[in-house]
C-alpha atoms as a PDB file:
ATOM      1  CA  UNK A   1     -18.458  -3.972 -19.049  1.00  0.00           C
ATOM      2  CA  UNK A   2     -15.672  -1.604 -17.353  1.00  0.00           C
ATOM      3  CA  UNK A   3     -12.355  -2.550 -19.066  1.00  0.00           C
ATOM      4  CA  UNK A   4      -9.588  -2.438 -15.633  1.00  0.00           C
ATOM      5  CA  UNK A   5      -6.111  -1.740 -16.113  1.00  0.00           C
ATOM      6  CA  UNK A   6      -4.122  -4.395 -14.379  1.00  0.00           C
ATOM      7  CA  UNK A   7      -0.977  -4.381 -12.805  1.00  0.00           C
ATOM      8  CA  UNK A   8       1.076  -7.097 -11.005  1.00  0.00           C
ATOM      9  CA  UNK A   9       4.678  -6.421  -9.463  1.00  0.00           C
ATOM     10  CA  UNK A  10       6.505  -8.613  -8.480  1.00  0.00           C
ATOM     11  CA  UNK A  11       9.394  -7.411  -5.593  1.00  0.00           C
ATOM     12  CA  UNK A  12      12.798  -7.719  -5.939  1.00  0.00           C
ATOM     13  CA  UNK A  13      14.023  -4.298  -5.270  1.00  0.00           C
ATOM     14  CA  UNK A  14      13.444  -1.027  -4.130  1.00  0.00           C
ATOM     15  CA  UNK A  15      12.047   2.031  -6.035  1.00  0.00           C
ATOM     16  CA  UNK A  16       8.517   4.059  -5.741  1.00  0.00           C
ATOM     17  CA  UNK A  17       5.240   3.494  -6.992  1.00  0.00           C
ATOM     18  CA  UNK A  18       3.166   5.794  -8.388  1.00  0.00           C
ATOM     19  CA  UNK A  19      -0.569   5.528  -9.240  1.00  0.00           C
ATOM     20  CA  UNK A  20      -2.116   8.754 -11.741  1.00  0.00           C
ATOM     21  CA  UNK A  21       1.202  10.839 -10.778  1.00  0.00           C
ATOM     22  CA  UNK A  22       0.949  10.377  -7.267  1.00  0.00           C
ATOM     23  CA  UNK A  23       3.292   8.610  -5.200  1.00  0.00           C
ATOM     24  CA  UNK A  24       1.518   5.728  -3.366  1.00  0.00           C
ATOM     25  CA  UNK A  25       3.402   6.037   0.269  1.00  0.00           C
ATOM     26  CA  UNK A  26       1.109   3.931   2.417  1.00  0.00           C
ATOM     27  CA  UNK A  27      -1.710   4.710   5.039  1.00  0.00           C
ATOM     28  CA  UNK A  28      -2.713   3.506   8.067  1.00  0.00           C
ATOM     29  CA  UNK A  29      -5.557   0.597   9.099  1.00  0.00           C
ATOM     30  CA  UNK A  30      -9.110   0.733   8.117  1.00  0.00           C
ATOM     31  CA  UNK A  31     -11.766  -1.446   9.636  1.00  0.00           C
ATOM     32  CA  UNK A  32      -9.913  -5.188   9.602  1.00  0.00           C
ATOM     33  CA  UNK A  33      -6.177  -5.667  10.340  1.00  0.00           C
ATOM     34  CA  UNK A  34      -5.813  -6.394   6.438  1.00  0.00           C
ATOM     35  CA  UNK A  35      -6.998  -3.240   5.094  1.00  0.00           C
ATOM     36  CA  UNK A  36      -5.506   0.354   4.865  1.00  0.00           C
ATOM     37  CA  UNK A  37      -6.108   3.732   3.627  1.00  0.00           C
ATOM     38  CA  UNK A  38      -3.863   6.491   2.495  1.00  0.00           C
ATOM     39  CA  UNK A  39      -3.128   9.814   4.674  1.00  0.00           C
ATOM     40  CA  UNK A  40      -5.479  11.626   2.027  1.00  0.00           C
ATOM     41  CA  UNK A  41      -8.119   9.117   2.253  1.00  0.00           C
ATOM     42  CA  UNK A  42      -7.591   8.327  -2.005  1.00  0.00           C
ATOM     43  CA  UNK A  43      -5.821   4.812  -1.819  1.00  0.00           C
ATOM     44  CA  UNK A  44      -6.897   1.734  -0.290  1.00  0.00           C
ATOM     45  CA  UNK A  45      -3.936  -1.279   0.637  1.00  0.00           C
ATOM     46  CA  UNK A  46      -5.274  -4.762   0.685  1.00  0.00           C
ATOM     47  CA  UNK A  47      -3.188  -7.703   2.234  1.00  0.00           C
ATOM     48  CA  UNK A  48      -4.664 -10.853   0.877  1.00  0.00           C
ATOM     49  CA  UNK A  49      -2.464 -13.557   2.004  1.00  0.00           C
ATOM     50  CA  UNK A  50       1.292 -13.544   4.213  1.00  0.00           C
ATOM     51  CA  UNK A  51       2.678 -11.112   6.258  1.00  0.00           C
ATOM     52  CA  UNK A  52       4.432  -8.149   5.454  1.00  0.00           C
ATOM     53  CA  UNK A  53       6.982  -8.808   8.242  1.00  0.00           C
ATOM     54  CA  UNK A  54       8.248 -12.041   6.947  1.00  0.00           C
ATOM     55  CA  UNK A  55      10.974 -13.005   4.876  1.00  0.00           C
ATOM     56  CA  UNK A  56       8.620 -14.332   1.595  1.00  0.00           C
ATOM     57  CA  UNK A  57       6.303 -11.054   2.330  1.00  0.00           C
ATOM     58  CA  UNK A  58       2.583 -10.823   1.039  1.00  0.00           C
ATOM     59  CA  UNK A  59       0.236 -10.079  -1.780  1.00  0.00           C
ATOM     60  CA  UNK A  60      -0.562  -6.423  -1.633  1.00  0.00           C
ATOM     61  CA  UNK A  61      -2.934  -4.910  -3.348  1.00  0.00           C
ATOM     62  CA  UNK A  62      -3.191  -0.967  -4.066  1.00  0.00           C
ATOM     63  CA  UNK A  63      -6.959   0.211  -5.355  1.00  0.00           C
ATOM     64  CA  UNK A  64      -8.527  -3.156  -6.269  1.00  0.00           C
ATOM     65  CA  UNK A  65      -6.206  -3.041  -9.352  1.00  0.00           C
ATOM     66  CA  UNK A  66      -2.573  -2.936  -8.702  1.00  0.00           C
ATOM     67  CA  UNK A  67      -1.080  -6.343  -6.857  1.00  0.00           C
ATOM     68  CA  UNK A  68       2.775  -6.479  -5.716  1.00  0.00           C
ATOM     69  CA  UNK A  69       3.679 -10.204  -4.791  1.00  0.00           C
ATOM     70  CA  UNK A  70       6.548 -10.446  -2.120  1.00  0.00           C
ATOM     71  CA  UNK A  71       5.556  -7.713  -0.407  1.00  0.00           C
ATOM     72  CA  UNK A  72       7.748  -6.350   3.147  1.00  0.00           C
ATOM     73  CA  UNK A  73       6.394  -3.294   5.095  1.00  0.00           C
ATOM     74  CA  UNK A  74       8.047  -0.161   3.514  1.00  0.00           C
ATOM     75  CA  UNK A  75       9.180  -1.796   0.161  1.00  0.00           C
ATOM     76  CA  UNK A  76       8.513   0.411  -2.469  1.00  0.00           C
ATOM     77  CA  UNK A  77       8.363   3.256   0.163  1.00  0.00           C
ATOM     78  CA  UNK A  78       5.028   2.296   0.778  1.00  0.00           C
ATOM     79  CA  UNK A  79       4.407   1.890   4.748  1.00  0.00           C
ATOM     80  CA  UNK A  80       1.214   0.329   6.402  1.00  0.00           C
ATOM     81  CA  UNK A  81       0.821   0.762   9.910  1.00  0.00           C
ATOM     82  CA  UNK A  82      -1.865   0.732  13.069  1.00  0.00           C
ATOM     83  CA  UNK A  83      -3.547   3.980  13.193  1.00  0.00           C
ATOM     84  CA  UNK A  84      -1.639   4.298  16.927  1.00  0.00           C
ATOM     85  CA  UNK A  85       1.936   3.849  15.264  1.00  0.00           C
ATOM     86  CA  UNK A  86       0.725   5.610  12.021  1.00  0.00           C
ATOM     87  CA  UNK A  87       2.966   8.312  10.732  1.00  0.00           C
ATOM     88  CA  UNK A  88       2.297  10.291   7.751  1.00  0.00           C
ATOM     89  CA  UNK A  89       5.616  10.456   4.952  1.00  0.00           C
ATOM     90  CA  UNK A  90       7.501  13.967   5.365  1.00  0.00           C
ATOM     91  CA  UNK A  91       5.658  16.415   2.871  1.00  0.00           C
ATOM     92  CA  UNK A  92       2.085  15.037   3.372  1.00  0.00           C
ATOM     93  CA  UNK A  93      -0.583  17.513   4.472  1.00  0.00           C
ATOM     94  CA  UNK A  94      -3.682  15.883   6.451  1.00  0.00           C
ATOM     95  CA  UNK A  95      -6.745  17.494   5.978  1.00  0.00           C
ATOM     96  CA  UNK A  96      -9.906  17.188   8.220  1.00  0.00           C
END
């Protein structure tokens, strides 16, 4: 049985998150309006309940293994957008 490493956040400020030494900025969608990948294709962001627009937020989570409760859209610098509104964090280098 594979042993996870489990992380849960819970917001009440600002500051970065980083995930193996790199910083976990945000992505745009993939498939369904609740999930999202990362400009380099490594990270997946799943909403699973709320809205990131509202005042209470939503449950994020970042790779099936990192949650952050009280989630807004760019908390943490981390940004999920439409694939049409979608841009990448200065410094990010798309490949494809």
């Amino acid at each position: 049985m594979q042993k996870l490493n489990v992380m849960l956040i819970t917001l009440i400020g600002q500051g970065s998150v980083y995930s193996a030494g790199v910083l976990l900025d945000g992505g745009q969608k993939n498939g369904d309006a609740n999930h999202y990948k990362s400009a380099d294709g490594v990270h997946n962001y799943t909403i699973l309940s709320g809205d990131i627009n509202a005042a209470d937020g939503a449950t994020l989570v970042v790779d099936g293994n990192l949650t952050i409760e009280h989630f807004r859209k760019g908390n943490l610098g981390i940004v999920l957008d439409s694939a049409q509104n979608y841009i990448p964090p200065a410094g990010t280098t798309l490949v494809g």
